[in-house]
N, C-alpha and C. Protein backbone atom coordinates (compact mmCIF):
# COMPACT_ATOMS: atom_id res chain seq x y z
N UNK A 1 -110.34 -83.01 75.23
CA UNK A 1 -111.77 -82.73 75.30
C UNK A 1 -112.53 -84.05 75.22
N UNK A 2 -113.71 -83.99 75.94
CA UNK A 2 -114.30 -85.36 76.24
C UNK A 2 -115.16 -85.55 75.14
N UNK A 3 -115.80 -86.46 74.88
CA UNK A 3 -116.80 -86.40 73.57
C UNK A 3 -117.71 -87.59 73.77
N UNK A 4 -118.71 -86.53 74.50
CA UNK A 4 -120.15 -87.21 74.53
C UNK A 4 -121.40 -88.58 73.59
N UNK A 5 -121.69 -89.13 74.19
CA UNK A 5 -122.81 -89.77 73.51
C UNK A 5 -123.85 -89.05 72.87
N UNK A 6 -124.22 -89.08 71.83
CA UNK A 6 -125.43 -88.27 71.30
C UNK A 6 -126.58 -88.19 72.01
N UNK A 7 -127.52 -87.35 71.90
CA UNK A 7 -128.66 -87.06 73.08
C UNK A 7 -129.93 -88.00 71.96
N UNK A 8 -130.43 -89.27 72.51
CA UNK A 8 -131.30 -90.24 72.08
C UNK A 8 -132.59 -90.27 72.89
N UNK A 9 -133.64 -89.66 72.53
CA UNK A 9 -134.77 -89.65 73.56
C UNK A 9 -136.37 -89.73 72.20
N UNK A 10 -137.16 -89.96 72.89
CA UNK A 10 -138.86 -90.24 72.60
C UNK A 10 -139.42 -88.88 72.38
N UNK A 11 -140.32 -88.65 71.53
CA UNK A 11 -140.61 -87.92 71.15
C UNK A 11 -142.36 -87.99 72.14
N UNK A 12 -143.31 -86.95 72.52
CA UNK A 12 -144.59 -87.56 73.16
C UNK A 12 -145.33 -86.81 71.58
N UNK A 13 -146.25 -87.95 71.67
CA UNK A 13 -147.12 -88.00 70.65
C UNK A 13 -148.38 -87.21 70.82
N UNK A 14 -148.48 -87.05 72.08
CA UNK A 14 -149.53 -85.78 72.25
C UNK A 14 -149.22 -84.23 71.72
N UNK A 15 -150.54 -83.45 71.17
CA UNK A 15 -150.21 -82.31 71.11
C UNK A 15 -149.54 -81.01 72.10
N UNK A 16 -149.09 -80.45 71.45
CA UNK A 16 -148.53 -79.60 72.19
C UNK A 16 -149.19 -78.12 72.34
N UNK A 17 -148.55 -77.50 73.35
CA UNK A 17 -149.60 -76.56 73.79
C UNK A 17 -148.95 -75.40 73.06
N UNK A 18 -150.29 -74.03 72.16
CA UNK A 18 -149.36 -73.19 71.49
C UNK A 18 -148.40 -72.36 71.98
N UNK A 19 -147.93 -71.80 71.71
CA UNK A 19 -146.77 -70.21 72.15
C UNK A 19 -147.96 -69.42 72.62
N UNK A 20 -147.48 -68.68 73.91
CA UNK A 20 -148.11 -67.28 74.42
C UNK A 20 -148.11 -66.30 72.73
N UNK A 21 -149.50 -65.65 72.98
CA UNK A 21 -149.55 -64.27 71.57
C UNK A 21 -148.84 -63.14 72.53
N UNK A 22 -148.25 -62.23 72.21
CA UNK A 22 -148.03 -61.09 72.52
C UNK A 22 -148.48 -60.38 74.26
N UNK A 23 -149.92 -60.19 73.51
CA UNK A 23 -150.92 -60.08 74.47
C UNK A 23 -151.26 -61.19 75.53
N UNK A 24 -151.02 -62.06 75.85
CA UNK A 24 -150.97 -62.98 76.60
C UNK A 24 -150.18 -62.61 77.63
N UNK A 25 -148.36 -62.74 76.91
CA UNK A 25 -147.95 -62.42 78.00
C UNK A 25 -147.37 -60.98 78.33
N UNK A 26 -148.10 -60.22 77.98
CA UNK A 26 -147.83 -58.85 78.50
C UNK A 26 -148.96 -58.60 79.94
N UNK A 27 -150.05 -59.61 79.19
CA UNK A 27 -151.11 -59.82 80.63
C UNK A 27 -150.29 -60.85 81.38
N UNK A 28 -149.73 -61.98 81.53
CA UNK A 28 -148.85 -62.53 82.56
C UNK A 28 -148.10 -61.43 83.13
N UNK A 29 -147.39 -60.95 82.44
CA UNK A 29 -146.36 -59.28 83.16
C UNK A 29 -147.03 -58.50 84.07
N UNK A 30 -148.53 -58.16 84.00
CA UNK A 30 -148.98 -57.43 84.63
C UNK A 30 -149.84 -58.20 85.65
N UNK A 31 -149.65 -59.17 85.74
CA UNK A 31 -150.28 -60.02 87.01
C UNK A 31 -149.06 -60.39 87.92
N UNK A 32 -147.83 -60.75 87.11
CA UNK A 32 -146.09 -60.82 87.90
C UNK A 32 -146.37 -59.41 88.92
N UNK A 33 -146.64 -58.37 88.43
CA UNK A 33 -146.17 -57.17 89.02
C UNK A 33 -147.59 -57.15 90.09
N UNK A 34 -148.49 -57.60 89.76
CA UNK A 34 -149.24 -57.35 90.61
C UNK A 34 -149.45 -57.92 91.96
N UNK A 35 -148.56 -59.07 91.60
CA UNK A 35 -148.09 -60.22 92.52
C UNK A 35 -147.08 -59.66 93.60
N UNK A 36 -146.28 -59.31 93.32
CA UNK A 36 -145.32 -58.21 93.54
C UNK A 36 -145.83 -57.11 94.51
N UNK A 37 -146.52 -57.16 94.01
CA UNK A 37 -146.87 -55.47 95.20
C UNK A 37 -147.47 -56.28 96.52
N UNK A 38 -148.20 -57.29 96.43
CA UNK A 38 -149.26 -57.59 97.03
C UNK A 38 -148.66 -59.15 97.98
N UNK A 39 -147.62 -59.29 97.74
CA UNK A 39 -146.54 -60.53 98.16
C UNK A 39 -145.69 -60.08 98.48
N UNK A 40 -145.44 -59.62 99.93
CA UNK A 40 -144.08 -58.55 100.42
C UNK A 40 -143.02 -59.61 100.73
N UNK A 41 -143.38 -60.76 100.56
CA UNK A 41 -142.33 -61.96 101.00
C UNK A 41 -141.20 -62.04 99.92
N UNK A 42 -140.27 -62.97 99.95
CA UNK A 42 -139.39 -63.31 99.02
C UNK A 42 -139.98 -63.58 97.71
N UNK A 43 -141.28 -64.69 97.70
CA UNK A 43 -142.30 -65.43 96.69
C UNK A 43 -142.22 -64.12 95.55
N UNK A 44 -142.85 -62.91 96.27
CA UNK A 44 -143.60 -61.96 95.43
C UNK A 44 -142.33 -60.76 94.72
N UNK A 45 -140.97 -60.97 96.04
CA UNK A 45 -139.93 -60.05 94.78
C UNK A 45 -139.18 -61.11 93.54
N UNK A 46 -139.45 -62.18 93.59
CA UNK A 46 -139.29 -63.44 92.66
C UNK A 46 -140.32 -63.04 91.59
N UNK A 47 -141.21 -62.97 91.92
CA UNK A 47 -142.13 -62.42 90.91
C UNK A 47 -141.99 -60.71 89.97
N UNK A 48 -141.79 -60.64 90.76
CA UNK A 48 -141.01 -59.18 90.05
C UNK A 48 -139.86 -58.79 89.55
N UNK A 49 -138.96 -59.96 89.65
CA UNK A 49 -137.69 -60.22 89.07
C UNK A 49 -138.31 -60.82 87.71
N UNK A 50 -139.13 -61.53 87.77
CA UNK A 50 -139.71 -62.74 86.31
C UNK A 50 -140.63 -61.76 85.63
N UNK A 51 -141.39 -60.82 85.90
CA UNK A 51 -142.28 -59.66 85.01
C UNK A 51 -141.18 -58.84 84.68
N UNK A 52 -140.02 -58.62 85.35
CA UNK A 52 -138.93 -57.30 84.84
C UNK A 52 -138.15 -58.04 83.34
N UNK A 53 -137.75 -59.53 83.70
CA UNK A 53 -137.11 -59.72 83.05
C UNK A 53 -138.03 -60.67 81.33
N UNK A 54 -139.21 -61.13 81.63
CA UNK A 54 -140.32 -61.21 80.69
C UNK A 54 -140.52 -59.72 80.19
N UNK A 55 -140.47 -58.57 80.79
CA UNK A 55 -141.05 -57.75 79.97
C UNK A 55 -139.80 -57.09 79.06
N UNK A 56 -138.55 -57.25 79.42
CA UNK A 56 -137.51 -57.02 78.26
C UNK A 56 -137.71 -57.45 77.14
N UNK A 57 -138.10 -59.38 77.43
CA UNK A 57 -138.03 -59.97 75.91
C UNK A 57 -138.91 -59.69 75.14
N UNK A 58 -140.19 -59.01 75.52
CA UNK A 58 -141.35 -58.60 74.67
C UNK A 58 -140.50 -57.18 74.37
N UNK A 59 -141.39 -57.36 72.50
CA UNK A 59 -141.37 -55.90 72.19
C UNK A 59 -141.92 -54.95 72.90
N UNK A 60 -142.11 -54.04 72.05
CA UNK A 60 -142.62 -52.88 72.84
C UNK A 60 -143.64 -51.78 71.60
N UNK A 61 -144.37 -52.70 71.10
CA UNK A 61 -146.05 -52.00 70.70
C UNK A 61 -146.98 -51.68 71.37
């Protein structure tokens, strides 16, 4: 087995942007799907693959 160099990198000193709330992205989900209906191309069933599989990882309140 091979054995790597440790991973050594910079940290950016700018802030970072917060986490989606709940509600955020359950509204992203419903713009994926809306995308989806309205994008009969490849683009828009890509999009409906990413709202199917975003809306698993959300609970469900």
């Amino acid at each position: 087995m091979e054995i790597s160099e440790p991973v050594v990198g910079d940290y950016p000193f700018a802030p970072r942007l917060p986490l989606l709330t709940a509600a955020e992205a359950r509204e992203a989900v419903r713009h994926l799907l809306l995308l989806e209906q309205l994008d009969l191309s490849p683009r828009g069933a890509a999009a409906g693959e990413l709202a199917a599989d975003l809306a698993r990882r959300l609970s469900a309140e």
